[in-house]
C-alpha atoms as a PDB file:
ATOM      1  CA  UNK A   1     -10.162  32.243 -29.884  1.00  0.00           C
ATOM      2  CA  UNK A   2     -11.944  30.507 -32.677  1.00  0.00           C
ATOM      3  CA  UNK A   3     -11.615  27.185 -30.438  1.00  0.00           C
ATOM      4  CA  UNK A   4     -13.453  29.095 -27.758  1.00  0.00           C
ATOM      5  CA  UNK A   5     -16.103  30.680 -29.959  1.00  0.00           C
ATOM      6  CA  UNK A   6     -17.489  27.025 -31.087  1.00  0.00           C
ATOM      7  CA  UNK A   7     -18.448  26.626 -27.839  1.00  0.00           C
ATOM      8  CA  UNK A   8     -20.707  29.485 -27.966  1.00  0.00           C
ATOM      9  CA  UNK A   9     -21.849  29.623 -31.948  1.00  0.00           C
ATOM     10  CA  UNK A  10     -23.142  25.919 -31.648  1.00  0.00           C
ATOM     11  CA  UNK A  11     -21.246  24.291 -34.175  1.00  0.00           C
ATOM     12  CA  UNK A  12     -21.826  21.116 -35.475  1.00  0.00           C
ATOM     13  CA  UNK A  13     -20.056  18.707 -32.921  1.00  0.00           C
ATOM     14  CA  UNK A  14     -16.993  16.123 -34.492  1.00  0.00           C
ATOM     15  CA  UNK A  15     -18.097  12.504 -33.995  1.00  0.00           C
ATOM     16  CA  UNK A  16     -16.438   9.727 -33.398  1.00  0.00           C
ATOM     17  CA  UNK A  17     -17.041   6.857 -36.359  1.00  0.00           C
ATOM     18  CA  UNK A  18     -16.753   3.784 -33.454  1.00  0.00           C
ATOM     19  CA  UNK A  19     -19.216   5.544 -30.494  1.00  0.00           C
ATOM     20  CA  UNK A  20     -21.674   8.448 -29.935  1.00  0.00           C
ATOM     21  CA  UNK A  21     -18.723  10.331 -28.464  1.00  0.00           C
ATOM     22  CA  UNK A  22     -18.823  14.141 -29.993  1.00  0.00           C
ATOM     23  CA  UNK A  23     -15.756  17.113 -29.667  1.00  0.00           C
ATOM     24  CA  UNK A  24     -16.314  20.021 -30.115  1.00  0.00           C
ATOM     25  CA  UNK A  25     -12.143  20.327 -31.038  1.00  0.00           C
ATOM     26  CA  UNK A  26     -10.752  17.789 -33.819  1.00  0.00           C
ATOM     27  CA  UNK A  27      -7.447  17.413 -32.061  1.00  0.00           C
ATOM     28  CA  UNK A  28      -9.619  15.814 -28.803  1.00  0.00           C
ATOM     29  CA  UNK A  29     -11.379  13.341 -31.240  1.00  0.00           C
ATOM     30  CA  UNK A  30      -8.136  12.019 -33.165  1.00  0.00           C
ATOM     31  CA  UNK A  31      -6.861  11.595 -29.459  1.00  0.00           C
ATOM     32  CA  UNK A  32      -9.884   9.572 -28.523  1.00  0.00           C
ATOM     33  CA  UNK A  33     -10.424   7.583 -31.519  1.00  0.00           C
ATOM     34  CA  UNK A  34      -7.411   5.738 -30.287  1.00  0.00           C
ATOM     35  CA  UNK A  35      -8.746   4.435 -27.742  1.00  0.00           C
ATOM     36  CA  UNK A  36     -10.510   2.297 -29.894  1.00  0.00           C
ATOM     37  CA  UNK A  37      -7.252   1.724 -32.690  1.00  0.00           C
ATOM     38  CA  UNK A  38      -4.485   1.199 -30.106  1.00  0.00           C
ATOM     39  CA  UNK A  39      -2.476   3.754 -32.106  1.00  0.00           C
ATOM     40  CA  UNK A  40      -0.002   5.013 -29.892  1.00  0.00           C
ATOM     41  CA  UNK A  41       2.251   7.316 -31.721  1.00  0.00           C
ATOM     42  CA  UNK A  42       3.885   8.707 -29.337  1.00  0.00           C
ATOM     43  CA  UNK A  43       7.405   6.784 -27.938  1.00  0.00           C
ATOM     44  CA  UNK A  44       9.818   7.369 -25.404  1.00  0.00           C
ATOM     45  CA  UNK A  45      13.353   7.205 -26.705  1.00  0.00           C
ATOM     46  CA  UNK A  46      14.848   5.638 -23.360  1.00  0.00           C
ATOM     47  CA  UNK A  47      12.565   2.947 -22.877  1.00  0.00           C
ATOM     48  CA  UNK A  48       9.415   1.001 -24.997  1.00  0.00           C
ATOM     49  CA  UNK A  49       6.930   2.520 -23.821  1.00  0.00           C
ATOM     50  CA  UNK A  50       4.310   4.493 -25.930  1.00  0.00           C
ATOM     51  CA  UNK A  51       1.153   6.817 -25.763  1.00  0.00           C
ATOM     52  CA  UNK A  52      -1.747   7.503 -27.634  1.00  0.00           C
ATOM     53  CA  UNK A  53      -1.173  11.403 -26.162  1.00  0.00           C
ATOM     54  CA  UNK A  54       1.906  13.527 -26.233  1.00  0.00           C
ATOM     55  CA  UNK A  55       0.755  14.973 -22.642  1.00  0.00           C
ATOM     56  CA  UNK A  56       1.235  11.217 -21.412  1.00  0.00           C
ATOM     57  CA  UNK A  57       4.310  11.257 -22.927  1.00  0.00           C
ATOM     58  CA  UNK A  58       5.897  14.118 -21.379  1.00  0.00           C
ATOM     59  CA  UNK A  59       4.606  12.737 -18.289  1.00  0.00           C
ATOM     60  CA  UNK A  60       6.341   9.467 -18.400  1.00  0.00           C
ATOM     61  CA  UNK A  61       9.614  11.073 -19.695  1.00  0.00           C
ATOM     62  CA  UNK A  62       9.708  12.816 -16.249  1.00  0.00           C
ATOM     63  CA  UNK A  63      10.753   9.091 -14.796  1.00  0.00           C
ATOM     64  CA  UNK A  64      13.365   9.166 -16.593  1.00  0.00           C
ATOM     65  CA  UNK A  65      14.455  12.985 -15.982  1.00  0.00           C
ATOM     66  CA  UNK A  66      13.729  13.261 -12.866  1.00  0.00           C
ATOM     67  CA  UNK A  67      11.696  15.878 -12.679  1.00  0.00           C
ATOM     68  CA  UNK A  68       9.378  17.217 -10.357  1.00  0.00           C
ATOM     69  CA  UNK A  69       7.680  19.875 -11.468  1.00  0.00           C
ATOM     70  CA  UNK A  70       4.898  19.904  -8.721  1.00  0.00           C
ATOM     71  CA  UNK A  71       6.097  21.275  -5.385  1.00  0.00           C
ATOM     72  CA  UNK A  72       3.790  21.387  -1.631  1.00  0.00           C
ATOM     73  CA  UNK A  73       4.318  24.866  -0.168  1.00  0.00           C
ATOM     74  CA  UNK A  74       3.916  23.084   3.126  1.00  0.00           C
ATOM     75  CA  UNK A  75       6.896  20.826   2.740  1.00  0.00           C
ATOM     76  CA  UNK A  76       9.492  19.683   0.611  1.00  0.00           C
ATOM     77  CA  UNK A  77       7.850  16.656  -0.833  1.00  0.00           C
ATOM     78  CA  UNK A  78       7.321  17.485  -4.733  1.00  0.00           C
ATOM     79  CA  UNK A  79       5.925  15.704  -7.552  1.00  0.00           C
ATOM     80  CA  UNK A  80       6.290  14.673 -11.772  1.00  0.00           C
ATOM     81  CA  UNK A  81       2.056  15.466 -11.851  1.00  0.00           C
ATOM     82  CA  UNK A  82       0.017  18.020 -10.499  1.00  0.00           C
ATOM     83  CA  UNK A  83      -2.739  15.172  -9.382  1.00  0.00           C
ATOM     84  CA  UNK A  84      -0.134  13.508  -6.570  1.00  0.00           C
ATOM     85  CA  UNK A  85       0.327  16.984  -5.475  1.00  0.00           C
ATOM     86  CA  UNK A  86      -3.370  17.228  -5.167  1.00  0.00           C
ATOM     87  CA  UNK A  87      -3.978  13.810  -3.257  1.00  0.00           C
ATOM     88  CA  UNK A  88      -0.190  15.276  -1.261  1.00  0.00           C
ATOM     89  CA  UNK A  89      -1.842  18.154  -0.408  1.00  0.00           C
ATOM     90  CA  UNK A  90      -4.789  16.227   1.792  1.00  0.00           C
ATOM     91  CA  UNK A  91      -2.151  15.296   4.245  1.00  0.00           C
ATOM     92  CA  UNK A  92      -1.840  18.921   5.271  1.00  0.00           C
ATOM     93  CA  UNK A  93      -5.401  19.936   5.225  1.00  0.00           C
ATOM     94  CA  UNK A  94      -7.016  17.176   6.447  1.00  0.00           C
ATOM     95  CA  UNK A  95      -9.933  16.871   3.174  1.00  0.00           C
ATOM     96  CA  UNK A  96     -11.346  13.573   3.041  1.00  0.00           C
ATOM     97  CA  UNK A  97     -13.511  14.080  -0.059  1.00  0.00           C
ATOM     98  CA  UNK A  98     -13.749  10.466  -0.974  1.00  0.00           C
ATOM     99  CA  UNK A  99     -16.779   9.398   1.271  1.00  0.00           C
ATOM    100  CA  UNK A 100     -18.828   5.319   2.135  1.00  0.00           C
ATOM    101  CA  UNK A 101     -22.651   5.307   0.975  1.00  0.00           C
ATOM    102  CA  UNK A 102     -22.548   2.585   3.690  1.00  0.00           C
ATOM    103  CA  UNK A 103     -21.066   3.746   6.586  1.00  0.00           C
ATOM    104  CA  UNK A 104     -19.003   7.263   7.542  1.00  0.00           C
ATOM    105  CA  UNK A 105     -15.954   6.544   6.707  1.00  0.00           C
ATOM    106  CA  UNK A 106     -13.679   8.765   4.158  1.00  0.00           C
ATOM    107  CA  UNK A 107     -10.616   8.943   2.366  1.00  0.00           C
ATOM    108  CA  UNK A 108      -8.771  11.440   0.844  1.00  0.00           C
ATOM    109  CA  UNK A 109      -7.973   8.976  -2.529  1.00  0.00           C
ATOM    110  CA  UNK A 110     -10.815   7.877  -4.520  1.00  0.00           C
ATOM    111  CA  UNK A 111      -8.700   4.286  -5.296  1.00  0.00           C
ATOM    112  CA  UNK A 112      -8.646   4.106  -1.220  1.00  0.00           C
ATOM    113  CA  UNK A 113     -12.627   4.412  -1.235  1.00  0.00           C
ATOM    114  CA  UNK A 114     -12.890   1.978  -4.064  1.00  0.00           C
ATOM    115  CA  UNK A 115     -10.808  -0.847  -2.020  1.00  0.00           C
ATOM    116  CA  UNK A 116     -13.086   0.104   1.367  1.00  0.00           C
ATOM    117  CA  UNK A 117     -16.384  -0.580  -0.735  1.00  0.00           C
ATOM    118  CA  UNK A 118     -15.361  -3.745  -1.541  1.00  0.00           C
ATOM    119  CA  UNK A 119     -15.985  -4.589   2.313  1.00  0.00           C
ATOM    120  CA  UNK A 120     -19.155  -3.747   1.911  1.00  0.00           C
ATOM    121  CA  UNK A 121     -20.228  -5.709  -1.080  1.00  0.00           C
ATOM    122  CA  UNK A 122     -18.009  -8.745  -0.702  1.00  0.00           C
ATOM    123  CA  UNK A 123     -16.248  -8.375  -3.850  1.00  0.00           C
ATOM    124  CA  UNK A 124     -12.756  -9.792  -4.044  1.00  0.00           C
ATOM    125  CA  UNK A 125     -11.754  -9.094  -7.863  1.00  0.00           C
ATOM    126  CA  UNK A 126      -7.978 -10.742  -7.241  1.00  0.00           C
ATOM    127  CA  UNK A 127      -8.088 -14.315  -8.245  1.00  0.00           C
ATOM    128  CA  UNK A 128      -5.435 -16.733  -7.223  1.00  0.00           C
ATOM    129  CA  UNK A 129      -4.577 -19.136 -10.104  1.00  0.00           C
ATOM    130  CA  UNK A 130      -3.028 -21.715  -8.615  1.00  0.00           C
ATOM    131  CA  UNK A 131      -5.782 -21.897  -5.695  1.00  0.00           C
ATOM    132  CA  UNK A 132      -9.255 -20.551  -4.828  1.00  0.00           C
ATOM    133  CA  UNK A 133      -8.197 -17.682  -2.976  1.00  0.00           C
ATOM    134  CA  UNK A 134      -9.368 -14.419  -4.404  1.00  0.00           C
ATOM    135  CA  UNK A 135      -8.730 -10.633  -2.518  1.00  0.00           C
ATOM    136  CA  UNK A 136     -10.274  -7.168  -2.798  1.00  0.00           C
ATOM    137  CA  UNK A 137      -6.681  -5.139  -3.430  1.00  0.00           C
ATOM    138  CA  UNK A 138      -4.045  -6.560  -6.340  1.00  0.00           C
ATOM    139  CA  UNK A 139      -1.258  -5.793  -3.869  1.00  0.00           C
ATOM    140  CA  UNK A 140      -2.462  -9.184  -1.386  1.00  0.00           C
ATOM    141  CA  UNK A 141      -2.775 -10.981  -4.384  1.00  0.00           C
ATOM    142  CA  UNK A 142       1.011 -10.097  -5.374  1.00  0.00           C
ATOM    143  CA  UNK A 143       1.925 -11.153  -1.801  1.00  0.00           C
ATOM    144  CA  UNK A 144      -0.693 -14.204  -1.847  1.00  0.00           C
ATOM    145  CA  UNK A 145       1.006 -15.359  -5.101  1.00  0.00           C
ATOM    146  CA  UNK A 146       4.861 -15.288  -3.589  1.00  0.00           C
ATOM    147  CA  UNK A 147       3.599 -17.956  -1.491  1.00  0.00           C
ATOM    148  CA  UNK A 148       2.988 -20.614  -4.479  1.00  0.00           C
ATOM    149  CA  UNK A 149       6.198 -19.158  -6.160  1.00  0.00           C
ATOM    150  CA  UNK A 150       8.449 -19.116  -3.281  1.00  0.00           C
ATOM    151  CA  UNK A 151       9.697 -15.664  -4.805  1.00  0.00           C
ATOM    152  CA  UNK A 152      11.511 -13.595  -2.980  1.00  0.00           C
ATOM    153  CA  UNK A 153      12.514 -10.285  -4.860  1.00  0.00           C
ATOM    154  CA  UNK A 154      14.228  -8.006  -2.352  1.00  0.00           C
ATOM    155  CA  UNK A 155      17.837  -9.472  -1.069  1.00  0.00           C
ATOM    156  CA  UNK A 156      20.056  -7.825   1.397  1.00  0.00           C
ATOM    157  CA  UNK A 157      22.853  -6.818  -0.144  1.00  0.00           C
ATOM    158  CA  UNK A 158      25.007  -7.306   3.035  1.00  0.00           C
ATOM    159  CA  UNK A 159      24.335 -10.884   3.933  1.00  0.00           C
ATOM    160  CA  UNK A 160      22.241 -13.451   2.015  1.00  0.00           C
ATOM    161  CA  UNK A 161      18.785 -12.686   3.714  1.00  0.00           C
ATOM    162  CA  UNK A 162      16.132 -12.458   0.657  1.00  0.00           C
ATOM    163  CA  UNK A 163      12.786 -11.433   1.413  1.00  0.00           C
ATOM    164  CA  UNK A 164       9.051 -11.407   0.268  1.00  0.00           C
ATOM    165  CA  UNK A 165       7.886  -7.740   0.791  1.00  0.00           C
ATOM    166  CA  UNK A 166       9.885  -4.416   0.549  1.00  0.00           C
ATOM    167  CA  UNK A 167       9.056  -3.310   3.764  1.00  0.00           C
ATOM    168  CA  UNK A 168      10.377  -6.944   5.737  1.00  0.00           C
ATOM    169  CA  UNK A 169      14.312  -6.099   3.962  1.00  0.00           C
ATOM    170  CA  UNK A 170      13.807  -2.506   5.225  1.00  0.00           C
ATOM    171  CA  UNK A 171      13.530  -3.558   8.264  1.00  0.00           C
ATOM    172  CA  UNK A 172      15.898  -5.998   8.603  1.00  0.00           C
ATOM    173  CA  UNK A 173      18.486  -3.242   6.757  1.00  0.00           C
ATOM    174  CA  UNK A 174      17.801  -1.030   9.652  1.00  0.00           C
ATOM    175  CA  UNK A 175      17.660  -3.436  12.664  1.00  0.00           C
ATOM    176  CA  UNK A 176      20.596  -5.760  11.272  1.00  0.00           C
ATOM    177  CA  UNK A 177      23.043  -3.306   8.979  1.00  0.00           C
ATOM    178  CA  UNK A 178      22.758   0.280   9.899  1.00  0.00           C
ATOM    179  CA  UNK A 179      25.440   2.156  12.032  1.00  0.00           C
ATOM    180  CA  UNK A 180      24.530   5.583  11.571  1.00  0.00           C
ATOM    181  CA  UNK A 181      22.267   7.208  13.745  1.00  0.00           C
ATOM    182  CA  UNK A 182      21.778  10.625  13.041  1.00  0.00           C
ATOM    183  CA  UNK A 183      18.745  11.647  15.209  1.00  0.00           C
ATOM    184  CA  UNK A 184      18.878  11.506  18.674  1.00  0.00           C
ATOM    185  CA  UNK A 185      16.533  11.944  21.380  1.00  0.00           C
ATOM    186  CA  UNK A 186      16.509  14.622  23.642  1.00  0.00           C
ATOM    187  CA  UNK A 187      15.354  12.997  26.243  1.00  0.00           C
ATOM    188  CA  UNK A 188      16.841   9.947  26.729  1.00  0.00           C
ATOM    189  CA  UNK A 189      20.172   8.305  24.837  1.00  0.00           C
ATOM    190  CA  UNK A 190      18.261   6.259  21.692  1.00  0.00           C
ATOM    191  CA  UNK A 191      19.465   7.208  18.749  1.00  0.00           C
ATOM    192  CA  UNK A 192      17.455   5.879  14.905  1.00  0.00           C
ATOM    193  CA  UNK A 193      18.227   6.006  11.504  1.00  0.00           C
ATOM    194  CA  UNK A 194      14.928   7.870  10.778  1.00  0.00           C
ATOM    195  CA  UNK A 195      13.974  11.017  11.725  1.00  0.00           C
ATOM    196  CA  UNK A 196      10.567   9.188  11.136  1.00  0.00           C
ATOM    197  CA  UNK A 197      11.365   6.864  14.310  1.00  0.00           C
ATOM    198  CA  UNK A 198      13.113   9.220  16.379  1.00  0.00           C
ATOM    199  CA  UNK A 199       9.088  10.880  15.793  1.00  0.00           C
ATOM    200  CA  UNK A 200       7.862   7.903  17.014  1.00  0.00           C
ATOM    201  CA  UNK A 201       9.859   7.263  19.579  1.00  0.00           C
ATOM    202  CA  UNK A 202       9.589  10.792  21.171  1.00  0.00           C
ATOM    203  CA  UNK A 203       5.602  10.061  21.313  1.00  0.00           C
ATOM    204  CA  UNK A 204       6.506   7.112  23.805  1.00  0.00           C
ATOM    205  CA  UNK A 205       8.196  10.246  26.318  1.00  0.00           C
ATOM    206  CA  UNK A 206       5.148  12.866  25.742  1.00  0.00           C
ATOM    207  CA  UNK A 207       2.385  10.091  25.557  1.00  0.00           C
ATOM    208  CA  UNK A 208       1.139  11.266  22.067  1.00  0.00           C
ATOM    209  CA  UNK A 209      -1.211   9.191  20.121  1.00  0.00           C
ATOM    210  CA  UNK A 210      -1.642  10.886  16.639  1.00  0.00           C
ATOM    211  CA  UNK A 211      -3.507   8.722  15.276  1.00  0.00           C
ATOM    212  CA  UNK A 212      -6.972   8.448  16.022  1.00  0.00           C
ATOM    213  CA  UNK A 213     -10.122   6.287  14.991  1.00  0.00           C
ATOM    214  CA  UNK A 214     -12.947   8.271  13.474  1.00  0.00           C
ATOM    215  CA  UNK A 215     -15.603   5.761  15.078  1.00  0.00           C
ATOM    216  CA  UNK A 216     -14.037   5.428  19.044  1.00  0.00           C
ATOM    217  CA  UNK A 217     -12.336   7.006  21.194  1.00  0.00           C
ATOM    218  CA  UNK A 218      -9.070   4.657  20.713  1.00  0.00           C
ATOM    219  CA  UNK A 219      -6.064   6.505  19.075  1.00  0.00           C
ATOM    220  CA  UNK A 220      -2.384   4.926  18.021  1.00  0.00           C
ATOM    221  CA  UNK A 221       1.071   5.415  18.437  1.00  0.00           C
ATOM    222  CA  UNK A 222       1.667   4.421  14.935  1.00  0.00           C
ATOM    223  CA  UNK A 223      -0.937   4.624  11.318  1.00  0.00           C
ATOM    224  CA  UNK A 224      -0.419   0.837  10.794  1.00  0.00           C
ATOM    225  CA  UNK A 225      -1.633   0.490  13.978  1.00  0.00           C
ATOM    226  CA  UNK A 226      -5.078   2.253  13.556  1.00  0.00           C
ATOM    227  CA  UNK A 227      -5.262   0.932   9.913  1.00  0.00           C
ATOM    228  CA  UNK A 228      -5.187  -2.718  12.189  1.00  0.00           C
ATOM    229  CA  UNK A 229      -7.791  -1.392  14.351  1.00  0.00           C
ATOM    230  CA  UNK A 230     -10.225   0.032  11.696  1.00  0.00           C
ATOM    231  CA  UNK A 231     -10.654  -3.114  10.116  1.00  0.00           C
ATOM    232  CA  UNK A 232     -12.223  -4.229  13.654  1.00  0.00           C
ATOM    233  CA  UNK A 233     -15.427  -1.578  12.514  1.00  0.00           C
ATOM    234  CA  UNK A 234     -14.971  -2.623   8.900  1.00  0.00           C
ATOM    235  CA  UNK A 235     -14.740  -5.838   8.887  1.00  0.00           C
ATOM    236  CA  UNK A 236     -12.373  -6.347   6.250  1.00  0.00           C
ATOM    237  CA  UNK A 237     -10.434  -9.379   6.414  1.00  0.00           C
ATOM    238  CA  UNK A 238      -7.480  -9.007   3.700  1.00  0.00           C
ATOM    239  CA  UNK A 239      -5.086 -11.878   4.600  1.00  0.00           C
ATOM    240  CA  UNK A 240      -6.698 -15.091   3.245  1.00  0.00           C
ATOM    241  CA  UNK A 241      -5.539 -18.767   3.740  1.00  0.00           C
ATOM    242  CA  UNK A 242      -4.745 -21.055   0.737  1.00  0.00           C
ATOM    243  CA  UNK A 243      -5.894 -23.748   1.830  1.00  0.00           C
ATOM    244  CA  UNK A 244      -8.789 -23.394   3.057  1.00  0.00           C
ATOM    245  CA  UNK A 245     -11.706 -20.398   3.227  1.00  0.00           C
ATOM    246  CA  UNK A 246     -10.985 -18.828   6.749  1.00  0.00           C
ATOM    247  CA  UNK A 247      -9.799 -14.872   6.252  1.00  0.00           C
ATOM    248  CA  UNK A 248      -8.447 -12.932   8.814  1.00  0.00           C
ATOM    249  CA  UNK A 249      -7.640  -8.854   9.393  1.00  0.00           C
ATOM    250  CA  UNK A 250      -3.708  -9.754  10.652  1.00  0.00           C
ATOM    251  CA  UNK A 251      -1.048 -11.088   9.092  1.00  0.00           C
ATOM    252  CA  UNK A 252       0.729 -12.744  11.776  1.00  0.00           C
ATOM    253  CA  UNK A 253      -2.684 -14.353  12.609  1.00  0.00           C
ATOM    254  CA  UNK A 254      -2.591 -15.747   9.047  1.00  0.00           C
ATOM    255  CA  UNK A 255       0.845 -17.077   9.476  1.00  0.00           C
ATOM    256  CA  UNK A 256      -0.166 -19.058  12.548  1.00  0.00           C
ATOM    257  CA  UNK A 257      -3.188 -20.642  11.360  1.00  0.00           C
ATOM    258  CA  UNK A 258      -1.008 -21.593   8.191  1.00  0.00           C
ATOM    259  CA  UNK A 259       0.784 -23.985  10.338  1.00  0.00           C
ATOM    260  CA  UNK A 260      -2.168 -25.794  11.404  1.00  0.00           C
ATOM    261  CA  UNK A 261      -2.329 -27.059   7.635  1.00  0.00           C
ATOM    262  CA  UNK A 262       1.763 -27.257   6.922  1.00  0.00           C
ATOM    263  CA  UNK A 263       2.601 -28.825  10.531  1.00  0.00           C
ATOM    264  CA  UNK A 264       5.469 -26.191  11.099  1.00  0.00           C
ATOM    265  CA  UNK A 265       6.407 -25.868  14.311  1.00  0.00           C
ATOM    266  CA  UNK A 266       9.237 -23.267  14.126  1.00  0.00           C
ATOM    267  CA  UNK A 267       9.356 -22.573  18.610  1.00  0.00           C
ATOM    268  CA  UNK A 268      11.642 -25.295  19.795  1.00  0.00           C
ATOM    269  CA  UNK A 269      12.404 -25.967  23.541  1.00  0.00           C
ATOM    270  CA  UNK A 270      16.636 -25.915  24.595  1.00  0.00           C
ATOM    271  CA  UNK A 271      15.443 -27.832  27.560  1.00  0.00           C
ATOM    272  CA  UNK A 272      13.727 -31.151  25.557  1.00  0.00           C
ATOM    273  CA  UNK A 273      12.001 -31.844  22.633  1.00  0.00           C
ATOM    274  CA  UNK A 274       9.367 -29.989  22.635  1.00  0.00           C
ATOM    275  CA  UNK A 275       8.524 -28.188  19.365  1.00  0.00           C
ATOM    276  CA  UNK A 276       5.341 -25.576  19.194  1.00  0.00           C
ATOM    277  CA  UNK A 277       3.820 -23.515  16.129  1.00  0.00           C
ATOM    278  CA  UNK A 278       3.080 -20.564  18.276  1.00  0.00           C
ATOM    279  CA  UNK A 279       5.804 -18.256  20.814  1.00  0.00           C
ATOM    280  CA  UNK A 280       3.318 -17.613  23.012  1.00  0.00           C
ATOM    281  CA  UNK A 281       2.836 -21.765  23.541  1.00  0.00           C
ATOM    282  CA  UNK A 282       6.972 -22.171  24.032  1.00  0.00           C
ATOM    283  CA  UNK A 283       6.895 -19.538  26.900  1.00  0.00           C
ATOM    284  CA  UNK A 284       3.408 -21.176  28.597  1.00  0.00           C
ATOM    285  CA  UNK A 285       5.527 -24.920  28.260  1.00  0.00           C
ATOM    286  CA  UNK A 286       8.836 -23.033  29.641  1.00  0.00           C
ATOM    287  CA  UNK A 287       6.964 -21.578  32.471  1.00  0.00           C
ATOM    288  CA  UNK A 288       4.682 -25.172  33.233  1.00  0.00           C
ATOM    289  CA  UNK A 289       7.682 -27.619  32.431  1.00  0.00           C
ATOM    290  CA  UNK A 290      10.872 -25.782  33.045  1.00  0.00           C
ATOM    291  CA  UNK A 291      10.335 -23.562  35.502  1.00  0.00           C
ATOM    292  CA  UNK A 292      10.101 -20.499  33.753  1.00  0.00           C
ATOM    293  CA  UNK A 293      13.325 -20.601  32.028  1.00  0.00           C
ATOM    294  CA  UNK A 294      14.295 -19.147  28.759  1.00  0.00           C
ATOM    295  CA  UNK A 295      14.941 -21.092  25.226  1.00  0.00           C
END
């Protein structure tokens, strides 16, 4: 109560000795005078990391826990903070809050809003080291960077396939190593590992296209499709080439141009030696050459 009252009787404010920062509690001041020390007082007794609050604390020690304190009463999906239940939540009702100065596109993340501006004003914050590539997101400079380094941090752990990106091994775990099929279609005899692809799939028997472009008319079987598409209205052009300054909005257009500057030529003929950098090059040369016959 007395906390509350100060508020009201117009006490003198606590100030911070480094800025013009005032509180009106001392317990808020001690907790943002750290900001400036680097205290961090607060440790975690599984792992090194520390805080400046005990609130952060608790937080973290949730990773370790397990715990998920923060449930959706429109699915099971739940949470360790209240503010990914929040951003969640968006997926159910549809609010876009996040909205472009520039054009009318929204998002439902703020972070999402602050990589689309970047499209507007040209900034690409993500600097390459080793060349003079830079990027608007930290997550194509983490790919960008596996290039110079050769990395590849996810391995099967059924055969010796390694790859670059998380999503490439899932793929290739569900395509190459996965028996079980659980969910079947009811229409015809496919079965997936997913119930997210049997979803998918069951939009190719009804003709459902979900997902739909807020500035045409065209709407997608899949979101990675549409998130393709949007960048033809945006402009963005994440997937930049190290070796020189062209950019481009597809990965797999990136990849080809690549081999214009390494020579690779990865499509080779069965029927001579013919070699091509493209797939769509070995079928015109099977077609002209070999009469249409496959490598």
């Amino acid at each position: 109560m007395n906390k509350h009252l100060q508020r009201h009787m117009g006490e003198p404010p606590l100030q911070c000795h480094f800025c013009p920062a005032a509180f009106t509690q001392n317990y808020r001041r001690v907790a943002h005078i750290r900001t400036h020390t680097g205290e961090r007082p607060f440790s975690c007794v599984h792992c090194n990391a520390s805080y400046a609050r005990k609130a952060a604390l608790s937080i973290h020690m949730r990773s370790h826990s397990g715990e998920r304190p923060f449930s959706c009463v429109h699915c099971k999906a739940s949470f360790s903070q209240r503010r990914f239940l929040v951003i969640h939540m968006r997926t159910h009702t549809g609010e876009r809050p996040f909205s472009c100065v520039h054009c009318s596109v929204s998002f439902s993340r703020k972070d999402v809003l602050n990589n689309h501006m970047r499209t507007h004003s040209g900034e690409r914050p993500f600097s390459c080291v080793h060349c003079d590539a830079s990027f608007t997101q930290k997550r194509f400079l983490v790919g960008h960077m596996r290039l110079h380094t050769e990395k590849r941090p996810f391995p099967c752990v059924h055969c010796n396939a390694s790859f670059v990106q998380k999503n490439k091994l899932v793929l290739h775990m569900r395509d190459r190593h996965s028996v079980e099929r659980p969910f079947s279609c009811v229409h015809c005899d496919a079965s997936f590992v997913k119930e997210s692809y049997l979803t998918r799939h069951i939009y190719t028997h009804t003709g459902e296209r979900p997902y739909s472009c807020v500035h045409c008319s065209a709407s997608f079987l899949m979101k990675r499709y549409l998130v393709q598409h949007m960048r033809t209205h945006t402009g963005e052009r994440p997937f930049s080439c190290v070796h020189c300054s062209a950019s481009f909005s597809h990965r797999s257009v990136l990849v080809n141009h690549i081999r214009i500057h390494t020579g690779e030529r990865p499509y080779s003929c069965a029927h001579c030696d013919a070699s091509f950098s493209q797939k769509p090059h070995l079928t015109s040369h099977l077609f002209s050459r070999h009469g249409s016959k496959r490598s």
